[in-house]
Protein backbone atom coordinates (compact mmCIF):
# COMPACT_ATOMS: atom_id res chain seq x y z
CA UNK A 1 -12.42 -8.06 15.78
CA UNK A 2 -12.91 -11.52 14.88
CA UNK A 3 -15.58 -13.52 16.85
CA UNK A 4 -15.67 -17.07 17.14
CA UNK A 5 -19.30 -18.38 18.63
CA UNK A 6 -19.17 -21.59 19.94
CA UNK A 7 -15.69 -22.29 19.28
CA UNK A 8 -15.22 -25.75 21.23
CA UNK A 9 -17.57 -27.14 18.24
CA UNK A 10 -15.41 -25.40 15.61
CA UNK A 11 -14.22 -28.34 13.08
CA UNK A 12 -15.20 -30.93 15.80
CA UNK A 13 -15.51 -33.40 13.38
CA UNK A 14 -12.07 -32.50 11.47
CA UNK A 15 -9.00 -32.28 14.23
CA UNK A 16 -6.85 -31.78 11.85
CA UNK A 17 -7.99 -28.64 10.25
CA UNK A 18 -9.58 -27.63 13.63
CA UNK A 19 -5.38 -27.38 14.80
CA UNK A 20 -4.93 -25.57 11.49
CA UNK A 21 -7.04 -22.92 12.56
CA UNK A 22 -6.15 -22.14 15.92
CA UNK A 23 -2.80 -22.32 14.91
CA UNK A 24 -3.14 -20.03 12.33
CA UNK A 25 -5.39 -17.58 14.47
CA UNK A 26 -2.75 -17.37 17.25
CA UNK A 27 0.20 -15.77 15.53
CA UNK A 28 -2.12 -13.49 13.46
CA UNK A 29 -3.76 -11.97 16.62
CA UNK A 30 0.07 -11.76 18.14
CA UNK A 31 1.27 -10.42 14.83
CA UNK A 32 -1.61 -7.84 14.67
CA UNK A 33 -1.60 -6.85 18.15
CA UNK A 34 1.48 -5.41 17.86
CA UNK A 35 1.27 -1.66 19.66
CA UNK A 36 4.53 -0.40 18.78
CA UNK A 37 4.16 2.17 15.90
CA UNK A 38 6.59 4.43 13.94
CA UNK A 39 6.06 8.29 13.60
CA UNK A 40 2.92 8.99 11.40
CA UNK A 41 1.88 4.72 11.04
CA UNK A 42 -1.78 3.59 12.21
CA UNK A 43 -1.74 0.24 12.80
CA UNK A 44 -4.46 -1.89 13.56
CA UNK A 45 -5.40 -4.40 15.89
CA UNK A 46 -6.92 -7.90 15.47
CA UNK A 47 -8.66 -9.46 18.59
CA UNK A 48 -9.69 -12.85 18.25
CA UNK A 49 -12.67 -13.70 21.04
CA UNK A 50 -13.22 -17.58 21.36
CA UNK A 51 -16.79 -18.00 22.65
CA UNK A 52 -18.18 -21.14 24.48
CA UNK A 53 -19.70 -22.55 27.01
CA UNK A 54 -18.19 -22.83 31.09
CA UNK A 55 -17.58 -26.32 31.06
CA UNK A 56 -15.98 -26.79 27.58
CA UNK A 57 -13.12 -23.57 28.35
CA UNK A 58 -10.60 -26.13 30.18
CA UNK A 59 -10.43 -28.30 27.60
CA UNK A 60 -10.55 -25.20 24.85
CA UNK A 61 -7.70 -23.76 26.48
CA UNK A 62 -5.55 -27.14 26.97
CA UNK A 63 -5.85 -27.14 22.98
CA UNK A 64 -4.89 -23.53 22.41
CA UNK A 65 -1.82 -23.68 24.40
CA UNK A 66 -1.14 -26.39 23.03
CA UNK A 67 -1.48 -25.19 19.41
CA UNK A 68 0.87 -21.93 20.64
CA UNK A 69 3.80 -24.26 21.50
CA UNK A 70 3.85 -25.87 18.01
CA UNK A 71 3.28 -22.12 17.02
CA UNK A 72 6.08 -21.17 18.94
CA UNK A 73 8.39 -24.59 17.69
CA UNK A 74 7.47 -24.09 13.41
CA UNK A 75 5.43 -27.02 14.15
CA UNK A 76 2.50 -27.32 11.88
């Protein structure tokens, strides 16, 4: 389980690499989250949390979809 405290203020100051990250952390926790196993295989799970406060989520989640449709495209 990855926990992310205050994740509207992640990278504020660096948009760029900010993107990078959620972009990165969205396939991984799709990727990992996969439930389907073969005979005999453990595999585990990743679950990313993003933590902030009530009034920043809106705008948190605009970005996040946003970063799983370039996800989604090969976009970087």
């Amino acid at each position: 389980m990855l926990i992310v405290e205050a994740a509207d203020k992640v990278l504020q100051a660096d948009p760029a690499d900010r993107r990078m990250l959620f972009t990165t952390l969205l396939p991984a926790g799709r990727r990992w989250s996969y439930t389907r196993k073969p005979e005999s295989l453990e595999l585990g799970r990743l679950v990313v949390v993003l933590c902030c406060d009530t009034g920043s989520a809106p705008a948190l989640r605009e970005q996040l979809q946003s970063c799983g449709e370039d996800g989604a495209t090969g976009a970087p």
